[in-house]
Protein backbone atom coordinates (compact mmCIF):
# COMPACT_ATOMS: atom_id res chain seq x y z
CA UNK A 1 14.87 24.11 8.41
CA UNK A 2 14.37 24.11 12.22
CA UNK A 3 13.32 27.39 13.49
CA UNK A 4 16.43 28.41 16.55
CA UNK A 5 13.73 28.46 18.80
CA UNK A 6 12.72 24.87 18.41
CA UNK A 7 16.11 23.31 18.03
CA UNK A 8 17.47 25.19 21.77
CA UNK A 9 14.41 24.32 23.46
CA UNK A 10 14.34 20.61 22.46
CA UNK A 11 18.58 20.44 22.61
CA UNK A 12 18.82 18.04 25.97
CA UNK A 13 16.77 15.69 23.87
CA UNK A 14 18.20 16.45 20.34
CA UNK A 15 19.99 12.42 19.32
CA UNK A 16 19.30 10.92 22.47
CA UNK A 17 18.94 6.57 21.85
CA UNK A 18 15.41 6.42 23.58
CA UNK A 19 13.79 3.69 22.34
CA UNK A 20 12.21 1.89 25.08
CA UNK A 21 11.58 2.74 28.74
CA UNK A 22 9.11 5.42 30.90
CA UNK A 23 8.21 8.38 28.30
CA UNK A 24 9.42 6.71 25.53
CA UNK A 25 7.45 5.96 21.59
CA UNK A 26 7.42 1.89 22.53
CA UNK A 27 5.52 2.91 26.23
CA UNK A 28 3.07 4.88 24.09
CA UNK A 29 2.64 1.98 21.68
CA UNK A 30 2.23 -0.15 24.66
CA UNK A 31 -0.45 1.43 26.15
CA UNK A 32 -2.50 1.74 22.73
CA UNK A 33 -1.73 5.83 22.13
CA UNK A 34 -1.82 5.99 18.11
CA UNK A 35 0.83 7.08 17.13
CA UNK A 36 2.31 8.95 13.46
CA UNK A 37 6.18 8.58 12.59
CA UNK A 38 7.30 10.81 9.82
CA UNK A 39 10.02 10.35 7.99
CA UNK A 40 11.24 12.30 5.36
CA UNK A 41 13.45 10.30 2.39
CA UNK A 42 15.23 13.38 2.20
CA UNK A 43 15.99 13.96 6.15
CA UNK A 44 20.03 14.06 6.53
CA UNK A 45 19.51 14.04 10.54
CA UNK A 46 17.61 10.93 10.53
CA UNK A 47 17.03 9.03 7.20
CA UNK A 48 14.24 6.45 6.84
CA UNK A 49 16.29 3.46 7.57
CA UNK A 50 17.64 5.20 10.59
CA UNK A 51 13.81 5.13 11.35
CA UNK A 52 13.01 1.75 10.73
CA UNK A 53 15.86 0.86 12.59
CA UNK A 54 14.78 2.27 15.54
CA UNK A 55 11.17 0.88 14.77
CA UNK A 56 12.64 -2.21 14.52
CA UNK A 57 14.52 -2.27 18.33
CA UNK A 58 11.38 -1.40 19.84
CA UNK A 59 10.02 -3.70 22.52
CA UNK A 60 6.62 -3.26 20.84
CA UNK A 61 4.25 -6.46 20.38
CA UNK A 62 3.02 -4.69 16.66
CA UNK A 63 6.39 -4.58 15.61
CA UNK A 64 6.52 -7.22 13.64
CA UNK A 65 2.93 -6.41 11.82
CA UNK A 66 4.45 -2.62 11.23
CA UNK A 67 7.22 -3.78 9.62
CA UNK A 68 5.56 -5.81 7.29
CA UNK A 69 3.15 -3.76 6.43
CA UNK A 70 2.71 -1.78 3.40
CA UNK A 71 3.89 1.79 3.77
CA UNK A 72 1.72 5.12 2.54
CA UNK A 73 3.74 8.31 0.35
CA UNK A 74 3.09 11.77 1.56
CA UNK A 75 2.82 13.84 -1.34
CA UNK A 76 2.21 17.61 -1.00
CA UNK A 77 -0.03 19.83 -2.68
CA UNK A 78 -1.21 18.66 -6.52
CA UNK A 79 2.30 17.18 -7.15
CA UNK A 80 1.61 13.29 -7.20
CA UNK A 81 4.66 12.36 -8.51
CA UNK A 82 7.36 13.37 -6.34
CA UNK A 83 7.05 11.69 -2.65
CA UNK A 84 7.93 13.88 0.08
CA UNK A 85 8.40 10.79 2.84
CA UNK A 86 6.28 7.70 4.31
C-alpha cells in the first residue's frame, strides 16, 4: 500500500484528468523524454484499461505505434508464472 507520507504529499494531484498540456506525460512524450508506465493488472485505483485509456487520449504522434505494439509482463523474483503487470 501507499506509505501516508506519499499519498498527503502527492493529494492535490491524486485523480486529477491530466492528459495533455504544460507538465503533463504527452509534453514529455513530445519532447522525446523516455518514458515507463506501470500498470499493475491488479491496481483497483487505476486498472490497465484505465491506463490505456488514458494512453489512448493522448495528443502523442507514437500513439498509435504504442498501442499496437506488443506489450512486456513484469514478473518478480523466480516466479515466471504469475505476471505482476505490463
Amino acid at each position: 500500500g501507499q506509505s501516508n507520507d506519499v499519498f498527503s504529499t502527492l493529494s492535490e494531484d491524486f485523480m486529477k484528468p491530466v492528459v495533455n498540456g504544460p507538465g503533463s506525460v504527452t509534453a514529455l512524450l513530445n519532447q522525446s523524454f523516455p518514458v515507463a508506465v506501470y500498470s499493475g493488472q491488479l491496481d483497483l485505483i487505476c486498472p490497465v484499461m484505465a491506463t490505456e485509456k488514458w494512453i489512448s487520449e493522448m495528443n502523442w504522434g507514437g500513439v498509435a505505434a504504442f498501442e499496437g505494439s506488443a506489450k512486456t509482463p513484469i514478473y518478480v523474483g523466480d516466479d515466471t508464472k504469475n505476471t505482476k503487470g505490463f
